[in-house]
N, C-alpha and C. Protein backbone atom coordinates (compact mmCIF):
# COMPACT_ATOMS: atom_id res chain seq x y z
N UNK A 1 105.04 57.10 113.37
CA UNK A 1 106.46 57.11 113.56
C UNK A 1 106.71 56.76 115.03
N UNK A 2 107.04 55.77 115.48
CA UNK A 2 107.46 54.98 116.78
C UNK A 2 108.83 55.67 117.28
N UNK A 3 108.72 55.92 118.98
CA UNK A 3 109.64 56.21 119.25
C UNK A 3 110.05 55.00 120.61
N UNK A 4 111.22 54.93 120.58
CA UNK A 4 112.00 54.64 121.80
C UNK A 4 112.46 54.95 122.75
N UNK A 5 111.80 54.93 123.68
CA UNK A 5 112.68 56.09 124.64
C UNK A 5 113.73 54.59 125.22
N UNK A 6 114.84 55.94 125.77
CA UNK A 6 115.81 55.34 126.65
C UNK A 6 115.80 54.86 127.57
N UNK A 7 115.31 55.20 128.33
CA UNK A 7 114.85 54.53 130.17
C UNK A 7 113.48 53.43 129.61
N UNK A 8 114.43 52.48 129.96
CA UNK A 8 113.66 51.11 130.16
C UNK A 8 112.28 51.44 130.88
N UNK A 9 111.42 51.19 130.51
CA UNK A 9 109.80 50.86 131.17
C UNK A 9 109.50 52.02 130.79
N UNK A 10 109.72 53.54 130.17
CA UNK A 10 109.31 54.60 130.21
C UNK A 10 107.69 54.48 129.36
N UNK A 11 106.49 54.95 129.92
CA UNK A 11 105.74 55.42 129.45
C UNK A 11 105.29 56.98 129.89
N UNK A 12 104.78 57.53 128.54
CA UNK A 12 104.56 58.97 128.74
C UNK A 12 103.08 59.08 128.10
N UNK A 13 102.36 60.30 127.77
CA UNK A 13 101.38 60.26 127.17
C UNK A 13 102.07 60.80 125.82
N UNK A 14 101.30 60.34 124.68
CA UNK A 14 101.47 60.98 123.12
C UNK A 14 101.50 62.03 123.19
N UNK A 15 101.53 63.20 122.86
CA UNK A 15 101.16 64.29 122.55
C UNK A 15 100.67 64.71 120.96
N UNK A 16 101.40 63.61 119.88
CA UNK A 16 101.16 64.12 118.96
C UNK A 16 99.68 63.39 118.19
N UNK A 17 99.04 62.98 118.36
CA UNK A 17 98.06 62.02 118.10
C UNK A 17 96.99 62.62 117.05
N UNK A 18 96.63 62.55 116.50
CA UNK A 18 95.60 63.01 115.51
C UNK A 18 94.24 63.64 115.84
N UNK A 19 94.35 63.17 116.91
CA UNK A 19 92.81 64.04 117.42
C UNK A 19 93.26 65.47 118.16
N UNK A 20 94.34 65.50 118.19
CA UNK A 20 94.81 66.93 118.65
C UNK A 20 95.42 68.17 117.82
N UNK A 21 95.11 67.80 116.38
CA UNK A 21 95.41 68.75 115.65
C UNK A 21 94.35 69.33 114.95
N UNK A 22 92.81 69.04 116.46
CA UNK A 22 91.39 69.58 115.72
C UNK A 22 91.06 69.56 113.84
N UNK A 23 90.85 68.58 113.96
CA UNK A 23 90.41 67.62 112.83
C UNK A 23 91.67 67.86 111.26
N UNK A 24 92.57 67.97 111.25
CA UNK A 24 93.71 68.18 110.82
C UNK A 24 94.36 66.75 110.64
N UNK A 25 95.42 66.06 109.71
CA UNK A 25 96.24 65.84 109.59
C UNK A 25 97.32 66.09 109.29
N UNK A 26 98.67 65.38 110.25
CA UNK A 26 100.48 66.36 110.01
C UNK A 26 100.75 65.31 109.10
N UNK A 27 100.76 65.86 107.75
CA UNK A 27 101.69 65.27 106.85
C UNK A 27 103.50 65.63 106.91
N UNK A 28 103.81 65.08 106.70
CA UNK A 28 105.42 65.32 106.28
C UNK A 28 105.50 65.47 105.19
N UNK A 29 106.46 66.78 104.48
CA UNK A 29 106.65 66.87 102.71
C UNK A 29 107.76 67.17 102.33
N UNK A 30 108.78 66.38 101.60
CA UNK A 30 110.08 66.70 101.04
C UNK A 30 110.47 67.09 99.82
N UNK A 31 110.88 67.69 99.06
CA UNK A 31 111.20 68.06 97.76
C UNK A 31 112.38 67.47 97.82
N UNK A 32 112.53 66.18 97.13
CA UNK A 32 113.83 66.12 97.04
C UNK A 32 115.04 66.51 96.16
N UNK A 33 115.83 65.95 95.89
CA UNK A 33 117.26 66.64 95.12
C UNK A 33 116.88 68.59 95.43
N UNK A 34 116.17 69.12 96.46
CA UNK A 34 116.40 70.33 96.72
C UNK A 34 116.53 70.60 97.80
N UNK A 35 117.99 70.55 98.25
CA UNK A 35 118.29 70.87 99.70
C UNK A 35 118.13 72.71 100.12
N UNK A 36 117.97 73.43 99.75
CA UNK A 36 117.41 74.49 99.99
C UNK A 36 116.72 74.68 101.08
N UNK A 37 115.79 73.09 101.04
CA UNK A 37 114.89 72.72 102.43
C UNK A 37 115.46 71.58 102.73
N UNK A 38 116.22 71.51 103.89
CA UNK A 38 116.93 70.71 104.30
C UNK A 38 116.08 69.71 104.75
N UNK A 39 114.87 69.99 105.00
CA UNK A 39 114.08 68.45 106.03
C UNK A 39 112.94 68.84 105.20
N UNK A 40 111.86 67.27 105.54
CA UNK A 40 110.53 67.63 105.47
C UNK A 40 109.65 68.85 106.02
N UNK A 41 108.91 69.19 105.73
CA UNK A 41 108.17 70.30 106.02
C UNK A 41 106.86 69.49 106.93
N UNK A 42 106.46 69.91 108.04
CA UNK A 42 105.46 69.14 108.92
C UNK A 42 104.34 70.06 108.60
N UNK A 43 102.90 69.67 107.71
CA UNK A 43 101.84 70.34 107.57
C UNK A 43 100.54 69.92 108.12
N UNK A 44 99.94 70.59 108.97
CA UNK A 44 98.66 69.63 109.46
C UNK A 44 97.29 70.09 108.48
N UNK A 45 97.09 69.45 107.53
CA UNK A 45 95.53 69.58 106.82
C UNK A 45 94.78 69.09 106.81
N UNK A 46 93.40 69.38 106.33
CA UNK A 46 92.64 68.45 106.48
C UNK A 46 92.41 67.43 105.72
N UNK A 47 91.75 66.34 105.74
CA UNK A 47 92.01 64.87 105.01
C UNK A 47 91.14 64.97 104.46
N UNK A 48 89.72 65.78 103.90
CA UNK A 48 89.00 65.88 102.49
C UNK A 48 89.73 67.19 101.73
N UNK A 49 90.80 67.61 102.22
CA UNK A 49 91.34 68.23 101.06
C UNK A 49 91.94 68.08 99.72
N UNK A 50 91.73 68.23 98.54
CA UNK A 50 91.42 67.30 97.11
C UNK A 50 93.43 67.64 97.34
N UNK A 51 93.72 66.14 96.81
CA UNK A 51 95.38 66.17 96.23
C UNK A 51 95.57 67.53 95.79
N UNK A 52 94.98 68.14 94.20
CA UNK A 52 95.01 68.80 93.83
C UNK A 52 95.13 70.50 94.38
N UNK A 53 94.66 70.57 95.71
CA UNK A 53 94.85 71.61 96.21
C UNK A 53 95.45 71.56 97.08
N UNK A 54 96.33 70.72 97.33
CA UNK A 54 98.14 70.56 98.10
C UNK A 54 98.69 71.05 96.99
N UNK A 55 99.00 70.72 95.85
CA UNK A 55 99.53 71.44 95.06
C UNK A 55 99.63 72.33 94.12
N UNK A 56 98.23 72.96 94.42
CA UNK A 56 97.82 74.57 93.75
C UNK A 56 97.98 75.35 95.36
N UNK A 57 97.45 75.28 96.49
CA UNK A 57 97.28 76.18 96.94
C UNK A 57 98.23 76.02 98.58
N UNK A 58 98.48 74.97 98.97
CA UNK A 58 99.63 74.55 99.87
C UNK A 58 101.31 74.87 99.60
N UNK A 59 101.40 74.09 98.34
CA UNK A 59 103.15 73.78 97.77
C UNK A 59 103.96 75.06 97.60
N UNK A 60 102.92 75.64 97.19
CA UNK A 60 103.41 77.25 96.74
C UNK A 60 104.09 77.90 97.84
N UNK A 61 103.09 78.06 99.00
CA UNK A 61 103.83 78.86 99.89
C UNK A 61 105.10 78.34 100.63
N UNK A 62 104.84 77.03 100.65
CA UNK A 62 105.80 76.00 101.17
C UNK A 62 107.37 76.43 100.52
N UNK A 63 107.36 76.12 98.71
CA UNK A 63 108.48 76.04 98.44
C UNK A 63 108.51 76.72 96.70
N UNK A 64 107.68 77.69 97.28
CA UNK A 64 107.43 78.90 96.12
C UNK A 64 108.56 79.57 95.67
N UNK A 65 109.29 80.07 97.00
CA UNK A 65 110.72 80.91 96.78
C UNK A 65 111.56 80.21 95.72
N UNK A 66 111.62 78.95 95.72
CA UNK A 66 112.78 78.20 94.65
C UNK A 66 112.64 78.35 93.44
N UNK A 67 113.80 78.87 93.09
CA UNK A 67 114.13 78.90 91.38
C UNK A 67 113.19 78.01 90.42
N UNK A 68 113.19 76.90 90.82
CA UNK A 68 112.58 75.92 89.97
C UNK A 68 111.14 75.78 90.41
N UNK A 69 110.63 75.87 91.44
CA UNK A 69 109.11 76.04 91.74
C UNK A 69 108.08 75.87 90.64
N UNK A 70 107.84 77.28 89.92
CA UNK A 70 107.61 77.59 88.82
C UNK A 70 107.47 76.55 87.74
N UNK A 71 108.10 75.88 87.61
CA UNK A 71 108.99 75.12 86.33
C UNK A 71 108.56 73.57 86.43
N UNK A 72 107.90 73.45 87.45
CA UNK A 72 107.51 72.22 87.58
C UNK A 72 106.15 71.64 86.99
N UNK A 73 106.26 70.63 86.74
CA UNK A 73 105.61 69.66 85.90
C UNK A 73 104.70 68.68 86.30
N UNK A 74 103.47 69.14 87.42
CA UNK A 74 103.23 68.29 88.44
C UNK A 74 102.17 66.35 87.71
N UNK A 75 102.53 66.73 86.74
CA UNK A 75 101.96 65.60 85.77
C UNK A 75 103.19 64.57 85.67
N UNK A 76 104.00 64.89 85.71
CA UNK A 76 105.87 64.14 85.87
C UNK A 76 106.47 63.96 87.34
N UNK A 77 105.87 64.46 88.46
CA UNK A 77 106.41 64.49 89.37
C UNK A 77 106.20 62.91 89.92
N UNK A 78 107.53 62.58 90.61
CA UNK A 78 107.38 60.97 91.04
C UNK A 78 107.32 61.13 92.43
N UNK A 79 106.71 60.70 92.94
CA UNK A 79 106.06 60.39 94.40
C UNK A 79 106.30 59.50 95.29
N UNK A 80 106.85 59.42 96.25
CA UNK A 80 106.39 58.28 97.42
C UNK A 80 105.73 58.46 98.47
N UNK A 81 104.79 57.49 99.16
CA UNK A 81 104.23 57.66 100.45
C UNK A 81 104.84 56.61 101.03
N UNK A 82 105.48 57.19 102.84
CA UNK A 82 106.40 56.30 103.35
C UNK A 82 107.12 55.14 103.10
N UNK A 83 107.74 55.83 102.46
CA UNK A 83 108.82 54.95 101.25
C UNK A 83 108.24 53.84 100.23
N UNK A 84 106.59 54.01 99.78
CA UNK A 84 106.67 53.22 98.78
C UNK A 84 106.19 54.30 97.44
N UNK A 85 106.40 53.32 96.50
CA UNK A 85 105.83 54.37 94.91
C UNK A 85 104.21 54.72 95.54
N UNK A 86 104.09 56.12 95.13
CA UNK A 86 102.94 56.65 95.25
C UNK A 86 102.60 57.35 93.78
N UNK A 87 100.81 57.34 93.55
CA UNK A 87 100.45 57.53 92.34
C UNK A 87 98.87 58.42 92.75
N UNK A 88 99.12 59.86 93.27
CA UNK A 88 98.23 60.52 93.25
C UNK A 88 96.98 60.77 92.77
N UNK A 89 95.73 60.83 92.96
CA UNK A 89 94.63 61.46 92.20
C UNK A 89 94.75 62.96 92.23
N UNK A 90 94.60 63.70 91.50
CA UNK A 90 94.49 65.32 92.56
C UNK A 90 93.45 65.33 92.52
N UNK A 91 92.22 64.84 92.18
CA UNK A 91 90.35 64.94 92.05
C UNK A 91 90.44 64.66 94.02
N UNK A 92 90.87 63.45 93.99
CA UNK A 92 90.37 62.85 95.17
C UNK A 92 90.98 64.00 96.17
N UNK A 93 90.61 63.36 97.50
CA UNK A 93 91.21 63.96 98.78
C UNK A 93 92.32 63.45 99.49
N UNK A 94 92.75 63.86 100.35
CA UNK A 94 94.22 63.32 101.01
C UNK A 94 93.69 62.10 101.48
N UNK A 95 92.59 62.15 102.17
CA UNK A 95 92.42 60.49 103.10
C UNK A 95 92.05 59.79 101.60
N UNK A 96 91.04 59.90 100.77
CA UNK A 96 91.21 59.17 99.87
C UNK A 96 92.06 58.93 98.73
N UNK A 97 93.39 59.55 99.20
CA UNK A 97 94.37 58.99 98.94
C UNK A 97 95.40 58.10 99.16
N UNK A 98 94.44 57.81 100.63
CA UNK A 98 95.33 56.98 101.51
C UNK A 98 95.94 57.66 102.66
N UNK A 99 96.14 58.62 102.35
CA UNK A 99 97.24 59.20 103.56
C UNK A 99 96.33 59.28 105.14
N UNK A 100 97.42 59.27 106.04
CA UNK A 100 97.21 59.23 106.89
C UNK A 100 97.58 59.58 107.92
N UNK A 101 97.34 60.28 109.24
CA UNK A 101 98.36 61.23 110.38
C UNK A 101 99.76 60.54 110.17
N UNK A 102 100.58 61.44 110.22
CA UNK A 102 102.03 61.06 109.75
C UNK A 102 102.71 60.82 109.07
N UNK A 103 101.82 60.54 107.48
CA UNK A 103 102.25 59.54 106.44
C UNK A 103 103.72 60.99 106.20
N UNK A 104 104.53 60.34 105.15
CA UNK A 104 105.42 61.10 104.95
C UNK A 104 104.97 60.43 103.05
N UNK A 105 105.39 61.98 102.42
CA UNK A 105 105.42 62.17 101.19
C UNK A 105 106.57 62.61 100.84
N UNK A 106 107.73 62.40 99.89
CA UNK A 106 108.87 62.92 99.05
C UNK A 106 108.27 62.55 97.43
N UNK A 107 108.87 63.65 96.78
CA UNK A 107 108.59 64.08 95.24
C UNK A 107 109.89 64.81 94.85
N UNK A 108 110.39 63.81 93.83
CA UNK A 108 111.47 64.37 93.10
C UNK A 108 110.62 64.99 90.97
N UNK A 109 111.16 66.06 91.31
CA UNK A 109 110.88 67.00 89.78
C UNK A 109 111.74 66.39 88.68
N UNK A 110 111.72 65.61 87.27
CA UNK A 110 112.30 65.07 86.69
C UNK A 110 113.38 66.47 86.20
N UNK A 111 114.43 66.61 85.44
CA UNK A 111 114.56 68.04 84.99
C UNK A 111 115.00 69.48 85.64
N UNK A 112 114.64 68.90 87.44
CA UNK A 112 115.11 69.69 87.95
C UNK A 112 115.73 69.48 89.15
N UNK A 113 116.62 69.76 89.25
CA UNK A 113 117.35 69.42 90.37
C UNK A 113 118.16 70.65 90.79
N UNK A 114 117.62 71.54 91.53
CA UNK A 114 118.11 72.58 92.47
C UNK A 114 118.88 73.68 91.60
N UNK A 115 119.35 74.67 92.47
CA UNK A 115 119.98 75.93 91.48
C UNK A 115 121.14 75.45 90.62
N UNK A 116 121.22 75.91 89.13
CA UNK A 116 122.12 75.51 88.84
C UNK A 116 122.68 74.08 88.69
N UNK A 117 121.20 73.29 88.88
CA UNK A 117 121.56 71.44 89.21
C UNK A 117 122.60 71.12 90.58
N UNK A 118 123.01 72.14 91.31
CA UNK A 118 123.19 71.88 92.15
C UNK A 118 122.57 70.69 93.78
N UNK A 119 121.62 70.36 93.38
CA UNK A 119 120.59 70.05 94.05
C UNK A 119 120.23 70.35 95.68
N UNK A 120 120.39 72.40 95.50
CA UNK A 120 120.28 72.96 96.78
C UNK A 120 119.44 73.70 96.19
C-alpha cells in the first residue's frame, strides 16, 4: 500500500515492512455487508499458516461476537484478495495462497447480512 507524502522530495524510512513483524505477515480482513466492524481488521500471521486455520482458529476471535458468526457457511463464502476474485485452499497456507505482507482480504456471507439484515 503506497503512500504519498505531502512535502515534495520527502523521504522517510518504512516502518512497516515485513521483516519487522518477526517473521509474521499484516494481513488486512473485512467482513463485509457487516458494519459492526467498521474497517478491516490488521492481523500479522504467519505465512505457513494453513487457510483453514484463519478460519477455525483466527476469525472467531476476530468477529465471533456477531450474531451471524456462527451461521456461516465458510464453503459459500465469496472472497477477494486486493480487489480481485479470490478462491481459497484451506489445506494450503497463507503464502501458498498467494498472500502477501499487506495483501487485503474482504468476504461477503451469502444469507447474511448483519443484525436483522441490517448490514451492521
Amino acid at each position: 500500500m503506497p503512500v504519498v507524502a505531502l512535502k515534495p522530495g520527502y523521504a522517510g524510512p518504512v516502518q512497516d515492512t515485513e521483516d519487522k513483524f518477526h517473521g509474521n505477515r499484516l494481513l488486512y480482513i473485512c467482513w463485509d455487508e457487516h458494519l459492526l466492524f467498521c474497517s478491516p481488521v490488521a492481523l500479522p500471521l504467519p505465512p505457513s499458516m494453513p487457510f483453514g486455520a484463519l478460519l477455525s482458529e483466527v476469525l472467531p476471535g476476530v468477529y465471533g461476537s456477531h450474531p451471524d458468526f456462527a451461521r456461516i457457511d465458510w464453503s459459500q463464502a465469496l472472497w477477494t484478495e486486493s480487489g480481485k476474485p479470490f478462491k481459497p485452499d484451506a489445506a494450503k497456507s497463507l503464502a501458498d495462497n498467494g498472500l502477501v505482507h499487506k495483501s487485503v482480504l474482504r468476504f461477503r456471507t451469502p444469507g447474511l447480512r448483519g443484525i436483522r439484515g441490517s448490514r451492521s
